[in-house]
N, C-alpha and C. Protein backbone atom coordinates (compact mmCIF):
# COMPACT_ATOMS: atom_id res chain seq x y z
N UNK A 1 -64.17 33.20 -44.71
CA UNK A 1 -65.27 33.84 -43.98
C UNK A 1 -66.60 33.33 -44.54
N UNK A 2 -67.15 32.57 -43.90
CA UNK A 2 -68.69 32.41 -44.09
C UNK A 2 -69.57 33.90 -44.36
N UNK A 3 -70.55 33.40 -45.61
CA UNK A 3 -71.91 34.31 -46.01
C UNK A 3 -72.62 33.89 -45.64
N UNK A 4 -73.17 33.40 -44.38
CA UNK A 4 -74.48 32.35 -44.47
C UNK A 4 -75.73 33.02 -43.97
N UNK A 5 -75.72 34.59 -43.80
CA UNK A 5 -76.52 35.17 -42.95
C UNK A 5 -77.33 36.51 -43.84
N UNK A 6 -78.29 36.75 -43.29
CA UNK A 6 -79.17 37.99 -43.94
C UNK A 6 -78.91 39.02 -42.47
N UNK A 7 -78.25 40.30 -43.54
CA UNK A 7 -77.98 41.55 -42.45
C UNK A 7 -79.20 42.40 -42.77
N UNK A 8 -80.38 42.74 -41.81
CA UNK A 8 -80.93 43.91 -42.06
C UNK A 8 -80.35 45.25 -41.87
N UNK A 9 -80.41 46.45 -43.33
CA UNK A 9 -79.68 47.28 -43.52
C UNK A 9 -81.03 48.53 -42.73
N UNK A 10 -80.35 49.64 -42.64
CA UNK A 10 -81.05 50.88 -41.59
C UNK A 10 -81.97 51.43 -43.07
N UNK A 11 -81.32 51.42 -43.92
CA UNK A 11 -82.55 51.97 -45.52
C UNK A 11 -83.38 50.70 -45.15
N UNK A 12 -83.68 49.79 -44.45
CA UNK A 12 -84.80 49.18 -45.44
C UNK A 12 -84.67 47.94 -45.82
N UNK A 13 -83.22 47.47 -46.57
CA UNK A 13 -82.86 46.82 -47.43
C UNK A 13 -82.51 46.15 -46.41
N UNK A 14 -82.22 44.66 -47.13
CA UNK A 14 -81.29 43.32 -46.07
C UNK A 14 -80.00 42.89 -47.17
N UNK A 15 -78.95 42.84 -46.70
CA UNK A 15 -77.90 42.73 -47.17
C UNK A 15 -77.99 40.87 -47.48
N UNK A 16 -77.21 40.30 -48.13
CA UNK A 16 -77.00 38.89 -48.19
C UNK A 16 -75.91 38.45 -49.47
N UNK A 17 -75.55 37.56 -49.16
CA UNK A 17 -73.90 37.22 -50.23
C UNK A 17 -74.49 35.79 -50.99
N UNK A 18 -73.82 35.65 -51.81
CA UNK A 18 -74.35 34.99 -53.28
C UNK A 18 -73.22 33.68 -52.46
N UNK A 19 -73.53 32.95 -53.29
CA UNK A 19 -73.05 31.57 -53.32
C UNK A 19 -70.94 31.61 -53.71
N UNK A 20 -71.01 32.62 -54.33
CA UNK A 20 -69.66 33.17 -54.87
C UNK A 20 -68.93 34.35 -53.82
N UNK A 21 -69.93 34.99 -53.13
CA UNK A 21 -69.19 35.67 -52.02
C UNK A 21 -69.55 37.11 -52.38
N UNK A 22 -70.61 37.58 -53.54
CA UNK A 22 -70.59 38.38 -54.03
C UNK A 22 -72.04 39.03 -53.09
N UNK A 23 -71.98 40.46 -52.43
CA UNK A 23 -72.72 41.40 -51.42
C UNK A 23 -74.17 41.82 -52.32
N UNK A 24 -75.28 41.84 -52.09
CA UNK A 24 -76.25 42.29 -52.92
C UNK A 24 -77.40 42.60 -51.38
N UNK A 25 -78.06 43.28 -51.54
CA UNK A 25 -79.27 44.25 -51.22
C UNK A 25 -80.08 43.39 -51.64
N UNK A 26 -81.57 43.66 -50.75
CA UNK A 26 -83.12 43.10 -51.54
C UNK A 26 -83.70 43.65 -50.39
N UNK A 27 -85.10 44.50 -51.48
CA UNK A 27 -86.45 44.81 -50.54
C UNK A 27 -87.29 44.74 -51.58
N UNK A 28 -88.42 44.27 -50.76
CA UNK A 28 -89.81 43.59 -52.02
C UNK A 28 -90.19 45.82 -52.01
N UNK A 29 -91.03 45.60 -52.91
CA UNK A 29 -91.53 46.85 -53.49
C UNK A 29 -92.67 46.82 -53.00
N UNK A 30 -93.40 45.27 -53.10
CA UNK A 30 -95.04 45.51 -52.44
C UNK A 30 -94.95 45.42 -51.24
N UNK A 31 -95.52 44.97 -50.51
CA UNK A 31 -95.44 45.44 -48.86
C UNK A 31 -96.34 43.28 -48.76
N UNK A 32 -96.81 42.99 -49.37
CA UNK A 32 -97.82 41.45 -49.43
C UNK A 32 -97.08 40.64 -48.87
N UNK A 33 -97.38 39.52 -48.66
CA UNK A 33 -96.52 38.30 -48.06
C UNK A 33 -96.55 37.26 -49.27
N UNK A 34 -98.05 37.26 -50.12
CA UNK A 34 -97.58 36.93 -51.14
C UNK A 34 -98.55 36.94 -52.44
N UNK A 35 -98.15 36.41 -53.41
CA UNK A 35 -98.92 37.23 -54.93
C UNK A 35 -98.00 37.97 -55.76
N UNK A 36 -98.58 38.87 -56.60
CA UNK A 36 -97.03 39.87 -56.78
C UNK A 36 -96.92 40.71 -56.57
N UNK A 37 -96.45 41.43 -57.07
CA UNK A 37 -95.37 41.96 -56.89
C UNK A 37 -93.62 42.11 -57.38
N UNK A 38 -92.54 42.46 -56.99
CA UNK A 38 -91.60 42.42 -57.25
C UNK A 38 -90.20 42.55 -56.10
N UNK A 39 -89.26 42.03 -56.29
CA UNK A 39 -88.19 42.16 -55.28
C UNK A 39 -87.38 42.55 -55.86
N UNK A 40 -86.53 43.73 -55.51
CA UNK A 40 -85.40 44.60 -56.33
C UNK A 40 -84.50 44.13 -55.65
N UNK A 41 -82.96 43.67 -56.43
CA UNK A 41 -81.73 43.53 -55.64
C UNK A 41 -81.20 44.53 -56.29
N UNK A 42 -80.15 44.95 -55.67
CA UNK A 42 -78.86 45.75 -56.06
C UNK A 42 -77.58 45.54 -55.28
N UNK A 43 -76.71 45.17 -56.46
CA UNK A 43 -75.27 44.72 -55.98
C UNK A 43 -74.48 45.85 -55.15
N UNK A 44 -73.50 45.53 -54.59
CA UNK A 44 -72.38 46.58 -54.22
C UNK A 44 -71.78 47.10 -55.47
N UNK A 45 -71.49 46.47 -56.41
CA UNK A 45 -71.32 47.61 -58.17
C UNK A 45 -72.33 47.84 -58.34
N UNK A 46 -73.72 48.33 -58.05
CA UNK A 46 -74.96 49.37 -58.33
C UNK A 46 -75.48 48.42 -59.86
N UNK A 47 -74.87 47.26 -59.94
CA UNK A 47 -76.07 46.72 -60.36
C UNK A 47 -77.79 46.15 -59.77
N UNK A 48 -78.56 46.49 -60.90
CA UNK A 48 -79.61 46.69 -60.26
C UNK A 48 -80.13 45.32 -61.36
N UNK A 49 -81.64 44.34 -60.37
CA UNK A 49 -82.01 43.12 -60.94
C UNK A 49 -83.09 43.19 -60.53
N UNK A 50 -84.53 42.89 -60.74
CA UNK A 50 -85.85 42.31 -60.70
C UNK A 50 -86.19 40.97 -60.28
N UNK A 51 -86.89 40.80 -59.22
CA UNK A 51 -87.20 39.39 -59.18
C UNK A 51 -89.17 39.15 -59.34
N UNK A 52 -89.78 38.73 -60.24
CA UNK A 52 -91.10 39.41 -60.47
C UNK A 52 -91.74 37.97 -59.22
N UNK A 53 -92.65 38.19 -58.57
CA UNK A 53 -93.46 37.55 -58.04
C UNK A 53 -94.49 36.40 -58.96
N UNK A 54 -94.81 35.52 -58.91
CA UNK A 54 -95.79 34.40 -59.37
C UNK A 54 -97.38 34.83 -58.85
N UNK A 55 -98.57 34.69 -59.29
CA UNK A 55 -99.74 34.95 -58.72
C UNK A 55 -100.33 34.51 -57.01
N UNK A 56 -99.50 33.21 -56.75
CA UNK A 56 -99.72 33.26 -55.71
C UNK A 56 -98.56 32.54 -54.65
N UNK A 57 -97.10 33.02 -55.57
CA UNK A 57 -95.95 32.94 -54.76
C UNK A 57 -95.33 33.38 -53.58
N UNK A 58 -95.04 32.91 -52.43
CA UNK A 58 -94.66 33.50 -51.11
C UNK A 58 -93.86 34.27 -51.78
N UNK A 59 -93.59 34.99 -50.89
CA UNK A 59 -92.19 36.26 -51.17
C UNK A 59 -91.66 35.80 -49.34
N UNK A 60 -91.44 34.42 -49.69
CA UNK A 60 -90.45 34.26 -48.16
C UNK A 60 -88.75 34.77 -48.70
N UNK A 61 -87.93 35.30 -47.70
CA UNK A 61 -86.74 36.20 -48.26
C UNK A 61 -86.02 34.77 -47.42
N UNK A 62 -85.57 33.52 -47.26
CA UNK A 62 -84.55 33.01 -46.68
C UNK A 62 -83.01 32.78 -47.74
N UNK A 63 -82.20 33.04 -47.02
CA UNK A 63 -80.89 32.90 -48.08
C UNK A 63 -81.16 32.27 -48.86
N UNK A 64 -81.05 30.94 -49.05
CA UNK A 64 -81.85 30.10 -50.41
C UNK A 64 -82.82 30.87 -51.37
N UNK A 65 -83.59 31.06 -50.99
CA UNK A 65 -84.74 32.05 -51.49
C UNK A 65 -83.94 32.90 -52.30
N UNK A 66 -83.37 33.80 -51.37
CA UNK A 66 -82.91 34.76 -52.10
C UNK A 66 -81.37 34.66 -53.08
N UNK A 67 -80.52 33.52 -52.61
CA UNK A 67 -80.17 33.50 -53.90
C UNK A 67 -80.77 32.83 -55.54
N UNK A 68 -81.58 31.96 -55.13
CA UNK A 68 -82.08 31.24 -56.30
C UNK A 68 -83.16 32.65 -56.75
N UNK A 69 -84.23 33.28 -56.59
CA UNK A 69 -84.50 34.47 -56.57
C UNK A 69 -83.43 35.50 -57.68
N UNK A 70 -82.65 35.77 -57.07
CA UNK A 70 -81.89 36.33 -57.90
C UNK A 70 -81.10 35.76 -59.18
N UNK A 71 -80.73 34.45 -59.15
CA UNK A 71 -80.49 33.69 -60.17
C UNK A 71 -81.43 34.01 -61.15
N UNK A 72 -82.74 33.87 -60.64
CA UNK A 72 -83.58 34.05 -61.86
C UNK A 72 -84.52 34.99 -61.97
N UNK A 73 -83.74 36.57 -61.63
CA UNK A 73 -83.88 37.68 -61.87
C UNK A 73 -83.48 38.45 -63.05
N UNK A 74 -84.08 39.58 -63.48
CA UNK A 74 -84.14 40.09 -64.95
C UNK A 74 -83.61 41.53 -64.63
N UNK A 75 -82.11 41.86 -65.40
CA UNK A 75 -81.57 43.22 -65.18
C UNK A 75 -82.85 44.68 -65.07
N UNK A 76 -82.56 45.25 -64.79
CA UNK A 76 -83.77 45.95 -63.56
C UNK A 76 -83.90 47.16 -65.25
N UNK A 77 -83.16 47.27 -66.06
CA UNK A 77 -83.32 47.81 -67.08
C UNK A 77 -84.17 47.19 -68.15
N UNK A 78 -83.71 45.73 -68.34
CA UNK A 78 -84.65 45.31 -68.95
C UNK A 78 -86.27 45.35 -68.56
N UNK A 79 -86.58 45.26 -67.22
CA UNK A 79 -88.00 44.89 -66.54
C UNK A 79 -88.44 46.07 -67.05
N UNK A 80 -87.65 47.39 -67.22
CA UNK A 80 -88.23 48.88 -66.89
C UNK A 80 -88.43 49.09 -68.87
N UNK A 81 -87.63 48.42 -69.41
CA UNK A 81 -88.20 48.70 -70.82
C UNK A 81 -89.68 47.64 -71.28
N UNK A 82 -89.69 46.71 -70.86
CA UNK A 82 -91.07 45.53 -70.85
C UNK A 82 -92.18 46.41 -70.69
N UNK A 83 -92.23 47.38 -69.62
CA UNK A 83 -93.16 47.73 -69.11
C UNK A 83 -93.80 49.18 -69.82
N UNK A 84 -92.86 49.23 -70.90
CA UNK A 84 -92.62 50.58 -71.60
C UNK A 84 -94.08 50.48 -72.48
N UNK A 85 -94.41 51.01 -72.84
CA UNK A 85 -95.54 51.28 -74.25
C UNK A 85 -94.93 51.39 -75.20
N UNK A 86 -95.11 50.75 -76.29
CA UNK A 86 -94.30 51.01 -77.62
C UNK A 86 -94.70 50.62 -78.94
């Protein structure tokens, strides 16, 4: 069965499959087309990942995009301790 497609989900979210076949979620957090911001994925196991935006990076979502995107995304725990005061 081919992944080659982005499903928009009724939350919001757009569904899309990894290079391996593996189901993951993504919706940007800012609302911009581009700058930053951030793009949250979350797997079908409720793993959760960060993808941080560049200063004046598109946030275009095409499959490509979004798997390389997530390749070089940061566990959504780690992003949330970075941001911590300490």
């Amino acid at each position: 069965m081919a992944h080659d497609h982005l499903e928009p989900l009724a939350d919001g979210f757009v569904a899309f499959h990894t290079a391996k076949g593996e189901r993951w979620r993504h919706k940007d957090v800012e609302a911009s087309r581009t700058g930053p911001g951030y793009r949250l994925f979350i797997s079908d196991r409720g793993e959760q990942r960060h993808y941080v935006f560049g200063p004046k990076e598109s946030h275009d979502a095409t499959l490509f995009d979004l798997r390389d995107q997530l390749t070089r995304s940061t566990p959504a725990d780690a992003a949330a301790s970075a941001n911590r005061p300490g």
